[in-house]
N, C-alpha and C. Protein backbone atom coordinates (compact mmCIF):
# COMPACT_ATOMS: atom_id res chain seq x y z
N UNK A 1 19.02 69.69 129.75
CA UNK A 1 17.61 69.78 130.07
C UNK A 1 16.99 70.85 129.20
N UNK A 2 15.82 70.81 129.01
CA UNK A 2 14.87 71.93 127.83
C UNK A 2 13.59 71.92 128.94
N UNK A 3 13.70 73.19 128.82
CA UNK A 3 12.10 73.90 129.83
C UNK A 3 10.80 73.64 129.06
N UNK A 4 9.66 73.53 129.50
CA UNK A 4 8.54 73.44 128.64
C UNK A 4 8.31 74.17 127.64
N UNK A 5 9.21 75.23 127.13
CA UNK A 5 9.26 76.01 126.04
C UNK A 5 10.14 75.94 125.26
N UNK A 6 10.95 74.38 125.26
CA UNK A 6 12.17 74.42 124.72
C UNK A 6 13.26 75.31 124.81
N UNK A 7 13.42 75.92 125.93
CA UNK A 7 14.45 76.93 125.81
C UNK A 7 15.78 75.96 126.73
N UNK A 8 17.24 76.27 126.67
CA UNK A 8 17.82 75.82 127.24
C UNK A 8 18.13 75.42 128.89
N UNK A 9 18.16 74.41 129.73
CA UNK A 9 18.53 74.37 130.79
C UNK A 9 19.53 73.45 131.82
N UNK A 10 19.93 74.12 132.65
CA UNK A 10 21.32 73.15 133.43
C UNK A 10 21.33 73.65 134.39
N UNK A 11 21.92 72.38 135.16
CA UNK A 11 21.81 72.29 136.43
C UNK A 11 23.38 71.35 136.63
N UNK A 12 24.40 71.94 137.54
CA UNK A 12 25.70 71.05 137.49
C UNK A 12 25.85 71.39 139.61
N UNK A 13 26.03 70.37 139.99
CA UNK A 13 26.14 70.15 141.50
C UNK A 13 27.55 69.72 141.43
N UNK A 14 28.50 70.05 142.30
CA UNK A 14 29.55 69.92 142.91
C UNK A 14 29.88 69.66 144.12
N UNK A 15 30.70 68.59 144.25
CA UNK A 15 30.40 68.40 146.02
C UNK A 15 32.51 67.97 146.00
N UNK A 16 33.07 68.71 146.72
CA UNK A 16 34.64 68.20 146.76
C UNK A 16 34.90 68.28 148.46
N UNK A 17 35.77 67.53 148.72
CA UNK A 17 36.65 66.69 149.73
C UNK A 17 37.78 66.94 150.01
N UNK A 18 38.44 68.02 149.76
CA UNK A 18 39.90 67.80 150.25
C UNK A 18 40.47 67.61 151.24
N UNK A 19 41.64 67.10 151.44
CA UNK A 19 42.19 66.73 152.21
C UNK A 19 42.03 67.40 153.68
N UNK A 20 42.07 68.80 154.23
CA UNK A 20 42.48 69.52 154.81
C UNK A 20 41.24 70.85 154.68
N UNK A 21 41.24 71.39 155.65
CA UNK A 21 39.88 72.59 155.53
C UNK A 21 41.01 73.77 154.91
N UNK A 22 41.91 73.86 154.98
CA UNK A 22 42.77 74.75 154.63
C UNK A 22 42.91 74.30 152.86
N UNK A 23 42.83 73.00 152.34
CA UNK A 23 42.59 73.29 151.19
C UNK A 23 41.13 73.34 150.29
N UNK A 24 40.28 73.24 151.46
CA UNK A 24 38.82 73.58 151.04
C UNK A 24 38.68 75.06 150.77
N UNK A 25 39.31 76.02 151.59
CA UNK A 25 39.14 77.20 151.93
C UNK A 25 39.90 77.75 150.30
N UNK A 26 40.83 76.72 150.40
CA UNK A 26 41.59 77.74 149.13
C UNK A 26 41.00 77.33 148.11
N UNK A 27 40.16 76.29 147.38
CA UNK A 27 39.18 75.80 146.52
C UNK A 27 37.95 76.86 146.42
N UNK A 28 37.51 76.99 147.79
CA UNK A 28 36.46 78.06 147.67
C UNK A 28 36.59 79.24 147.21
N UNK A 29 37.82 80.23 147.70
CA UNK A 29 38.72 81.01 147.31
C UNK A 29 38.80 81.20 145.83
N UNK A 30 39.36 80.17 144.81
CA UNK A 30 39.10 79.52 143.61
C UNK A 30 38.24 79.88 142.80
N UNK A 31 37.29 79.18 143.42
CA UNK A 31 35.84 79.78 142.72
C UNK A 31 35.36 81.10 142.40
N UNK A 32 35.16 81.72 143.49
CA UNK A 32 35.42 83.41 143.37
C UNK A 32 35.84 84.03 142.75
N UNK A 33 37.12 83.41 142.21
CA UNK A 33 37.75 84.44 141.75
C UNK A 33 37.58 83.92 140.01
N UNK A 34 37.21 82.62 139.63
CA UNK A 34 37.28 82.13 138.80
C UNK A 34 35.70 82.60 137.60
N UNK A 35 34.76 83.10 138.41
CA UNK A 35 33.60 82.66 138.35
C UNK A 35 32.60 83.55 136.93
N UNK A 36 33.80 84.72 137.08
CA UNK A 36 32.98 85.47 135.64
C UNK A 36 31.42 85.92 136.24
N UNK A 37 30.88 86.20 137.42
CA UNK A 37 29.84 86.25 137.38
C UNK A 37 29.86 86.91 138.11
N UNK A 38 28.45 88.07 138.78
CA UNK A 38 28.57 89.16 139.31
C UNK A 38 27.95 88.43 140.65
N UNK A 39 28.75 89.21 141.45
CA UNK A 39 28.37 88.85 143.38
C UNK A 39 27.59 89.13 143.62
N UNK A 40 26.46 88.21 144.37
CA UNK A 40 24.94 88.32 144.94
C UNK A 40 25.03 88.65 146.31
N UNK A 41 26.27 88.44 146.77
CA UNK A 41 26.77 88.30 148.70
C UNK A 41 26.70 87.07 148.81
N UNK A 42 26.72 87.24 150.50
CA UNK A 42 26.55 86.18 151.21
C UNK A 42 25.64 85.24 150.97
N UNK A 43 25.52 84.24 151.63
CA UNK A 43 24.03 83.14 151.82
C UNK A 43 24.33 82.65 152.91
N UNK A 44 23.26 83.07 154.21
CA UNK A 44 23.16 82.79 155.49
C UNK A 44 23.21 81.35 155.86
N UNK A 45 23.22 80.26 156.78
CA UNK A 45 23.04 79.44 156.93
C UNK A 45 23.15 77.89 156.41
N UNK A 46 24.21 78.30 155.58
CA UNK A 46 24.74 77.23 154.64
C UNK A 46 26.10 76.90 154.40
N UNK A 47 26.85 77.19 155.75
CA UNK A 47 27.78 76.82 155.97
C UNK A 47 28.91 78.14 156.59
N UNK A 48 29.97 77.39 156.97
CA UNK A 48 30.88 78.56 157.79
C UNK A 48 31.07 79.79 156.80
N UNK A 49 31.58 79.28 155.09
CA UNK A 49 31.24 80.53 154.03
C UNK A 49 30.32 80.24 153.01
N UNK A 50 30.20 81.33 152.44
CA UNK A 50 28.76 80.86 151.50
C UNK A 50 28.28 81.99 150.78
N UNK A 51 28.53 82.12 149.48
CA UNK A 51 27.91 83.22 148.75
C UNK A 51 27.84 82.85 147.66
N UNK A 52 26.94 83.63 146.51
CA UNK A 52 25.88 83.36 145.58
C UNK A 52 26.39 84.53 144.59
N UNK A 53 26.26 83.98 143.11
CA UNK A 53 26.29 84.64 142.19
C UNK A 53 25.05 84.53 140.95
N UNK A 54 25.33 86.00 139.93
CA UNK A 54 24.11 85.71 139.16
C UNK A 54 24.90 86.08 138.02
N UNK A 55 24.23 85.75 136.73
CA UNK A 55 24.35 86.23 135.38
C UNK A 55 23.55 86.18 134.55
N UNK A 56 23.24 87.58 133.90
CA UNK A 56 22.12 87.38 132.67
C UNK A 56 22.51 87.79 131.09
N UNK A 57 22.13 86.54 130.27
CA UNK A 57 22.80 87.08 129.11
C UNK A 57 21.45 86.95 127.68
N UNK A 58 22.17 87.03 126.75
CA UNK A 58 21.08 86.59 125.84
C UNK A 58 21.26 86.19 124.51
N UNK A 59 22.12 84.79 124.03
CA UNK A 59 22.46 83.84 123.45
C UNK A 59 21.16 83.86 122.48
N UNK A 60 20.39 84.77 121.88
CA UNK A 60 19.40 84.54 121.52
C UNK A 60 17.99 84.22 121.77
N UNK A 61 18.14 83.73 123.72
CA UNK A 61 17.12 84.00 124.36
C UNK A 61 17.47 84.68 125.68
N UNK A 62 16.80 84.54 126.50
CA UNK A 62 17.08 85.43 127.97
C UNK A 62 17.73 83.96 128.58
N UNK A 63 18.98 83.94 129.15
CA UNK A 63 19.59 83.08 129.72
C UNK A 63 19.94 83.64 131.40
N UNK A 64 19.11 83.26 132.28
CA UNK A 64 19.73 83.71 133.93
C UNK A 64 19.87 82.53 134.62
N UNK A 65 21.25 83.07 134.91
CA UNK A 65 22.81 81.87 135.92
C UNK A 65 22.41 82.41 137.25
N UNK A 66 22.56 81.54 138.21
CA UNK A 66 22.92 81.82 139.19
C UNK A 66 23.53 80.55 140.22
N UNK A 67 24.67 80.85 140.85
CA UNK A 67 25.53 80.04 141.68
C UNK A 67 25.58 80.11 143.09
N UNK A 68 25.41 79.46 143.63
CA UNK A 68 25.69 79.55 144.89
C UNK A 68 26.93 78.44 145.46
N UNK A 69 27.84 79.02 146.31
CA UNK A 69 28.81 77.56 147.08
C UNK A 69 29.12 77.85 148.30
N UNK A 70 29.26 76.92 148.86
CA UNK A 70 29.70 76.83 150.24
C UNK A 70 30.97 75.97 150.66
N UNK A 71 31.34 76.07 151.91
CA UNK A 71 32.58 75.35 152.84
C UNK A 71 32.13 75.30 154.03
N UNK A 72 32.17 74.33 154.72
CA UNK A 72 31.84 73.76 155.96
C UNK A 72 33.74 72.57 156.36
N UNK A 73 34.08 73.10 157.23
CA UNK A 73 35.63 72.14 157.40
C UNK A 73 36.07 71.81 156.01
N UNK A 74 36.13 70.50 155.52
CA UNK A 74 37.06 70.22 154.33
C UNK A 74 36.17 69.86 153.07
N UNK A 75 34.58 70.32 152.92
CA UNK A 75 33.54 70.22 152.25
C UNK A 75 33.03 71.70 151.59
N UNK A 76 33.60 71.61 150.37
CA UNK A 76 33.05 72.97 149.17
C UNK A 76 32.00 71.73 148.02
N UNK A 77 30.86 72.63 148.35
CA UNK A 77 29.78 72.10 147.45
C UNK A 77 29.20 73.42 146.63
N UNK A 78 29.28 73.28 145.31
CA UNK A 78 28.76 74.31 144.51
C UNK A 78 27.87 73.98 143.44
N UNK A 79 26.49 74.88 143.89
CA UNK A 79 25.22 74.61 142.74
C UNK A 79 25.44 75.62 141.34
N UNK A 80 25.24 75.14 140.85
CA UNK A 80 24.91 76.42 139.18
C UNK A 80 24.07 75.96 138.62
N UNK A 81 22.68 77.13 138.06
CA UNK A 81 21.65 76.19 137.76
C UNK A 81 21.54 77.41 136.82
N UNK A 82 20.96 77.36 135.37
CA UNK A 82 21.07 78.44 134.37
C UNK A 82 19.57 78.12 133.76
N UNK A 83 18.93 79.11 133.37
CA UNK A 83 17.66 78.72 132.59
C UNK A 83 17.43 79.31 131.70
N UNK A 84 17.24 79.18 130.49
CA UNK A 84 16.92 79.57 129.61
C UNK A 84 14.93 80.56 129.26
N UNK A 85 14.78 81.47 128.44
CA UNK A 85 13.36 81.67 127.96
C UNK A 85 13.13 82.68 127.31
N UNK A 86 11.82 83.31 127.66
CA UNK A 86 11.04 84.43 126.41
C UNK A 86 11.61 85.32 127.56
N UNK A 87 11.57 85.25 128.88
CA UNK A 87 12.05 86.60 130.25
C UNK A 87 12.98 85.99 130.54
N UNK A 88 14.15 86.46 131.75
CA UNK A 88 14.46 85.77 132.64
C UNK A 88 14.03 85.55 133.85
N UNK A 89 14.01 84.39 134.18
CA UNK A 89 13.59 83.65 135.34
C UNK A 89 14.57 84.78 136.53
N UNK A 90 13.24 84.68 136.85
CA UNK A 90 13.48 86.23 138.47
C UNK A 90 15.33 85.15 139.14
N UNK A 91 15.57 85.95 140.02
CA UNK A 91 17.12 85.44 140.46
C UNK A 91 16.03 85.18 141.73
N UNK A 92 15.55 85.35 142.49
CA UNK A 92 15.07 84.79 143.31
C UNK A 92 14.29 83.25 143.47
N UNK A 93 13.96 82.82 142.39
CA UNK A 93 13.27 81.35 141.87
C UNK A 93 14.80 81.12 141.69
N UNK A 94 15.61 81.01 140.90
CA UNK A 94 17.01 80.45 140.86
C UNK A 94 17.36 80.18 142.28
N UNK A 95 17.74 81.31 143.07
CA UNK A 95 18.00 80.93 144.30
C UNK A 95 17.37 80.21 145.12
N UNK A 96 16.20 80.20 145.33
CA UNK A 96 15.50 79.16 146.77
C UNK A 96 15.77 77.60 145.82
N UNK A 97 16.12 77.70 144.86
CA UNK A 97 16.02 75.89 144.38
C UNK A 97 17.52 75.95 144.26
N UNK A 98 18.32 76.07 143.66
CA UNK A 98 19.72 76.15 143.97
C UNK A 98 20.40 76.19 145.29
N UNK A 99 19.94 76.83 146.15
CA UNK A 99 20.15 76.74 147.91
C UNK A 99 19.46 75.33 148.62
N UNK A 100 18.22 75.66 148.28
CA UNK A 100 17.51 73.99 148.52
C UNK A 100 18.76 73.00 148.15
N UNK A 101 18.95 72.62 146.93
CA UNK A 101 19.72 71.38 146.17
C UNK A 101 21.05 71.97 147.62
N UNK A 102 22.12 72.76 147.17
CA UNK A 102 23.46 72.99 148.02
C UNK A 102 23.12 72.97 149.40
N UNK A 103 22.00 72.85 150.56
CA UNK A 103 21.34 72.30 151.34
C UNK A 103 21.61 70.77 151.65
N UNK A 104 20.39 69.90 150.71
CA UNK A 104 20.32 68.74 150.56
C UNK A 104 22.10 68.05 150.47
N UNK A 105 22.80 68.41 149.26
CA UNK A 105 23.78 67.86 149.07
C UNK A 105 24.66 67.98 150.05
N UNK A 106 24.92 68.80 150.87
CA UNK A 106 25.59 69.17 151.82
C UNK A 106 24.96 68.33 153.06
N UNK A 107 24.09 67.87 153.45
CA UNK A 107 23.77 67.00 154.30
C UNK A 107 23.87 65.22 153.95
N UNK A 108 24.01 65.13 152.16
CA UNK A 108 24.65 63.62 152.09
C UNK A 108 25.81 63.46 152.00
N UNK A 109 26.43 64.41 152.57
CA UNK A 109 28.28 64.53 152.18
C UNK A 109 28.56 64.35 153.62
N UNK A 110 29.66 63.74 153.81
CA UNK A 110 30.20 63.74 155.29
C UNK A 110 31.37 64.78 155.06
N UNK A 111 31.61 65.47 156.34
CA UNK A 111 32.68 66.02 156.63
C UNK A 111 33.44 65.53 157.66
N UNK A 112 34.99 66.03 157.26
CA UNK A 112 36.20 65.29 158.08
C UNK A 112 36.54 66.54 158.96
C-alpha cells in the first residue's frame, strides 16, 4: 500500500488456530519474544492476553510500526500495521485502527 504521499504502507492480519489453548498460549509467548519491537503493555479488552508494540525508524522516511496480538482459548490473532511519511504517524492513530481490525477479526474467527 502507498499513503497519499507516496510514502510506504502495510498492514499484515494474522488469525491462528491451534490445536489446544496451551499451544495458543505458547504461540503468543512466541511472538513476544520474537518481535524486535519495544513493549507498549497491555491492551484491555481484547482478549484473556493482549499487548501492543511500537517501532520507529527511518529507512529514509519516518516509518512507525505498531503491533498489537491477542489469545482468547486456542485463537492468537495478530495486527501489524506500519506507515510510512514526512512525521510519524502518532502511535495512538496506529493503535485505535490496528485494535479496531484485531477486534473485528477476532469476532469472525471461531474459537474451540
Amino acid at each position: 500500500m502507498r499513503t497519499k504521499t507516496g510514502h510506504e504502507a502495510n498492514l499484515r492480519v494474522e488469525a491462528s488456530t491451534p490445536a489446544t489453548a496451551e499451544e495458543a498460549a505458547s504461540l503468543y509467548r512466541g511472538t513476544r519474544q520474537a518481535t524486535g519491537m519495544a513493549s507498549a503493555g497491555p491492551v484491555a479488552g481484547v482478549g484473556e492476553e493482549a499487548e501492543a508494540f511500537t517501532k520507529q525508524s527511518t529507512p529514509g522516511f519516518k516509518y512507525a510500526e505498531y503491533m498489537v496480538h491477542s489469545r482468547t482459548g486456542n485463537l492468537v490473532v495478530k495486527v501489524w500495521l506500519a506507515v510510512g511519511g514526512d512525521s510519524f504517524t502518532p502511535t495512538e492513530t496506529l493503535a485505535a485502527r490496528a485494535v479496531a481490525i484485531l477486534s473485528a477479526t477476532r469476532s469472525a474467527v471461531p474459537v474451540a
